[in-house]
C-alpha atoms as a PDB file:
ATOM      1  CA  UNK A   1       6.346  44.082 293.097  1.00  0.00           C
ATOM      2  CA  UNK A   2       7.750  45.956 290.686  1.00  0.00           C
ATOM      3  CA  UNK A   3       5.643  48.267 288.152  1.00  0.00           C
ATOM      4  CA  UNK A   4       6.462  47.097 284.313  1.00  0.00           C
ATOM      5  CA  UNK A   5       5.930  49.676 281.548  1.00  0.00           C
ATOM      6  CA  UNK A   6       4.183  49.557 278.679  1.00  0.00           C
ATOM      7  CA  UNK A   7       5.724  50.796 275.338  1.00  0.00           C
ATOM      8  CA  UNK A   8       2.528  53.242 274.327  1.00  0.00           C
ATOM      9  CA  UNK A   9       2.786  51.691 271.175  1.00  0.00           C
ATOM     10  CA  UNK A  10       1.175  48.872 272.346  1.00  0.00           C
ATOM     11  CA  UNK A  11      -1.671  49.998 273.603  1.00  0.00           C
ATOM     12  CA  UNK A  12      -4.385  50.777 271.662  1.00  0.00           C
ATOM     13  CA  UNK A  13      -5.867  54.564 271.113  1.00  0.00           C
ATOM     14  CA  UNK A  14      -9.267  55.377 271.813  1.00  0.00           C
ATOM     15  CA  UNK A  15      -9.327  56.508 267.700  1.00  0.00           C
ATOM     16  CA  UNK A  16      -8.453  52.798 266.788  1.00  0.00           C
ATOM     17  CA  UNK A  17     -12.370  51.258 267.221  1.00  0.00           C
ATOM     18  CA  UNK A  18     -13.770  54.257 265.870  1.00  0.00           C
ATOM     19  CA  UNK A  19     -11.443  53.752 263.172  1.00  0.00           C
ATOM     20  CA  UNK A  20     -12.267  50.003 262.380  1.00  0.00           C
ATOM     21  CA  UNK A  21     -15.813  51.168 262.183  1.00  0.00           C
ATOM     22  CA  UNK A  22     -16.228  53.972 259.720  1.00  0.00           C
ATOM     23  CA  UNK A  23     -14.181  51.385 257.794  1.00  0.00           C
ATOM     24  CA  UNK A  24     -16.828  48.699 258.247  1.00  0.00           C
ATOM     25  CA  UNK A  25     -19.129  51.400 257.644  1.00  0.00           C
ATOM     26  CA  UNK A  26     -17.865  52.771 254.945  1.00  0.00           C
ATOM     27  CA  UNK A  27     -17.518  48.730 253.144  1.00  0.00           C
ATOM     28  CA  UNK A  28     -21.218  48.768 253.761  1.00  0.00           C
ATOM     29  CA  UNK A  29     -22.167  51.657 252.303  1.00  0.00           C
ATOM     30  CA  UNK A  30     -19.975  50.950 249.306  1.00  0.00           C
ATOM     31  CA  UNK A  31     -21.889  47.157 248.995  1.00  0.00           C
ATOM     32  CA  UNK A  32     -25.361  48.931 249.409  1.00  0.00           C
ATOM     33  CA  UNK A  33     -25.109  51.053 246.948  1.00  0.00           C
ATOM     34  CA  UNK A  34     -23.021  48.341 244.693  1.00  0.00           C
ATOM     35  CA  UNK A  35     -26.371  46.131 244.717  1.00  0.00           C
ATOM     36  CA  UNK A  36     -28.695  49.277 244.393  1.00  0.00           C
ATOM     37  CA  UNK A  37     -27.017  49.733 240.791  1.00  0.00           C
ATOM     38  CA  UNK A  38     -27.644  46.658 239.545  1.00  0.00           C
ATOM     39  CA  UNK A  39     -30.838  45.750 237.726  1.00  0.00           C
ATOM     40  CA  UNK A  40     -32.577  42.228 237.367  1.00  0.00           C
ATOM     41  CA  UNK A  41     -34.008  44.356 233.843  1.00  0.00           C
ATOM     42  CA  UNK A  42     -30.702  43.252 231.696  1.00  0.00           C
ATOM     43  CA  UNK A  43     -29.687  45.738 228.428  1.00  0.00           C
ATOM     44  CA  UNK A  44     -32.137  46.663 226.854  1.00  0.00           C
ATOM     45  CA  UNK A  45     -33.190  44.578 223.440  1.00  0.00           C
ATOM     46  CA  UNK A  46     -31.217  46.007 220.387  1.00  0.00           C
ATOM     47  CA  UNK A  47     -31.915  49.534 219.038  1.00  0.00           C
ATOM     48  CA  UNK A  48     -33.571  50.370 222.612  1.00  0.00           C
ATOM     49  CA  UNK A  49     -31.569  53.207 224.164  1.00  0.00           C
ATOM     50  CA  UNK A  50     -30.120  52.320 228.091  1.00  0.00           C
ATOM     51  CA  UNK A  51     -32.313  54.201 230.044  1.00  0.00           C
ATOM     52  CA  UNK A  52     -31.177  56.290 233.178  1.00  0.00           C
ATOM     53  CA  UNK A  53     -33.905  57.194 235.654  1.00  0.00           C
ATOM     54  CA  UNK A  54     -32.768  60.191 237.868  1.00  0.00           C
ATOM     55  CA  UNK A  55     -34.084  61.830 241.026  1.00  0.00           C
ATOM     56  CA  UNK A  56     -32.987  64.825 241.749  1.00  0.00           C
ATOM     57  CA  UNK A  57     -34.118  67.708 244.433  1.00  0.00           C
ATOM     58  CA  UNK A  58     -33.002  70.828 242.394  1.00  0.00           C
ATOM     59  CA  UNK A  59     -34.344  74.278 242.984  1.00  0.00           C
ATOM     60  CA  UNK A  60     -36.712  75.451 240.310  1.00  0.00           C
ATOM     61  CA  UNK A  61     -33.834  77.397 238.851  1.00  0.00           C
ATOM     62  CA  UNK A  62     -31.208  74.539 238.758  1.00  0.00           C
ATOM     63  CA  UNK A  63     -34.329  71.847 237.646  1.00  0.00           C
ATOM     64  CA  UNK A  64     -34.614  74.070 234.588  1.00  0.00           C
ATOM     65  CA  UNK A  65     -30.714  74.429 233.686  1.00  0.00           C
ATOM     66  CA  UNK A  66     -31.012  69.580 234.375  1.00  0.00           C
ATOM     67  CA  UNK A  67     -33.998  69.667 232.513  1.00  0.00           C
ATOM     68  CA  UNK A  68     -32.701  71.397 229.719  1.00  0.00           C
ATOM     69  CA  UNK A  69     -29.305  69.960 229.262  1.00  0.00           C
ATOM     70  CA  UNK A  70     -31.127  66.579 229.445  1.00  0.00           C
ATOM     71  CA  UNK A  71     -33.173  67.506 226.699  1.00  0.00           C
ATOM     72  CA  UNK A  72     -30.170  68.732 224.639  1.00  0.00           C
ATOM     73  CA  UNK A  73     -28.243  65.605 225.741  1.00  0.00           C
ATOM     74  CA  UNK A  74     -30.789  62.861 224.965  1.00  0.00           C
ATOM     75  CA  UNK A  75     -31.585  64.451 221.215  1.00  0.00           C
ATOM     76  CA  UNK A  76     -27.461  64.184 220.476  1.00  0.00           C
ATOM     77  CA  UNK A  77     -27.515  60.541 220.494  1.00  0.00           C
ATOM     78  CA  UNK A  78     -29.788  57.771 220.856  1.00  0.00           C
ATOM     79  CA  UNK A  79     -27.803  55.147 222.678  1.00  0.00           C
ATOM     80  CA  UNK A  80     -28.444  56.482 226.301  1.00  0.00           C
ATOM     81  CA  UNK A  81     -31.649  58.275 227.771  1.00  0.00           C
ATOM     82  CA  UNK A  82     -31.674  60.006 230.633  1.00  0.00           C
ATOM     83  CA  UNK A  83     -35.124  60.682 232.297  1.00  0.00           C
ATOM     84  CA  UNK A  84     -34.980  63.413 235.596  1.00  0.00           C
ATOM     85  CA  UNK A  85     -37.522  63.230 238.158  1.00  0.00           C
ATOM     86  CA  UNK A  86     -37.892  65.793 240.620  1.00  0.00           C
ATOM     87  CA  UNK A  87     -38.602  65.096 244.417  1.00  0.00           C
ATOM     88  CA  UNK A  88     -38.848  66.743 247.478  1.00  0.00           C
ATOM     89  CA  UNK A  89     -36.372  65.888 250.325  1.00  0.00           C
ATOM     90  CA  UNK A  90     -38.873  63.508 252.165  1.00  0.00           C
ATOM     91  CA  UNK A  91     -40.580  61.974 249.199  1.00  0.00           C
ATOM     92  CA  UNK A  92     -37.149  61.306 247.865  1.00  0.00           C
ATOM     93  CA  UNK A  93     -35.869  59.261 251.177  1.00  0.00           C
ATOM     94  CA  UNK A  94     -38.649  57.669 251.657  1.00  0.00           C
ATOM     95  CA  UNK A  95     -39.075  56.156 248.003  1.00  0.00           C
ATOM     96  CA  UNK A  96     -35.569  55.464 247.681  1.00  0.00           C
ATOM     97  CA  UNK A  97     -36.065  53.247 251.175  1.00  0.00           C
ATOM     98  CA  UNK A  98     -39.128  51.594 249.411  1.00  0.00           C
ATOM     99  CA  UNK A  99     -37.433  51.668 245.990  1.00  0.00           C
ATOM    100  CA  UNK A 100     -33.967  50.145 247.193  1.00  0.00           C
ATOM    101  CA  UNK A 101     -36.038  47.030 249.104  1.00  0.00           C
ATOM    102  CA  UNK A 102     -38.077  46.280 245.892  1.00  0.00           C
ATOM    103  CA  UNK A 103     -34.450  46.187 243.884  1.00  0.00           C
ATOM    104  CA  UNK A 104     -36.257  49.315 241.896  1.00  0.00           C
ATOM    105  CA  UNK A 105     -36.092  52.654 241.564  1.00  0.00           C
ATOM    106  CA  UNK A 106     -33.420  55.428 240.269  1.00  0.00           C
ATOM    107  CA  UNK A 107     -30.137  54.269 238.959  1.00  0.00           C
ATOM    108  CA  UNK A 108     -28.959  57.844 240.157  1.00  0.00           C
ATOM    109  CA  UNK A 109     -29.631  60.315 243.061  1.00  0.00           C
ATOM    110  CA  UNK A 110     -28.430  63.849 242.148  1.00  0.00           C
ATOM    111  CA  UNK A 111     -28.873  66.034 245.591  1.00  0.00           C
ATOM    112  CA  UNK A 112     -27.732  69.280 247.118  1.00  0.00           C
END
């Protein structure tokens, strides 16, 4: 019996799974963090600024630069406040895991 070929094309490469999964991967990621944003809080009630809770895990020297252009930042306007937290690696993950089941936490995580 003869042997048939296979046009390569056909077949699919060992990248092609891998492939399909980052991508599912990646769509879950991008969902996750779609629901983390959202807040069952609402705006705020009029004349309230939006508030903006981030966690952060700068070095003492880069906390001070945040810190400071936060302060400058929030005292140009009073629509928007921004309030930085600082948290070391492990205390950030594991809040964040706590924070993201409760539908709480920081509305922004600003890392190395």
């Amino acid at each position: 019996m003869p042997r048939r070929l296979i046009a390569s094309s056909t077949l699919p490469s060992p990248s092609q799974p891998r492939a399909g999964l980052a991508r599912a991967g990646a769509l879950l990621v991008v969902a996750l963090l779609a629901s983390a944003c959202g807040t069952s809080e609402g705006p705020p009630p009029p004349g309230e600024p939006v508030v903006i809770r981030v966690w952060h895990q700068k070095d003492a020297i880069e906390r001070a630069f945040l810190e400071s252009w936060v302060e400058r930042y929030n005292a140009s306007q009073d629509s928007v406040e921004i309030k930085p937290l600082f948290k070391e690696t492990e205390e950030l993950r594991n809040h964040y895991l706590f924070a993201a089941m409760g539908g709480k936490g920081a509305d922004l995580i600003y890392g190395p």
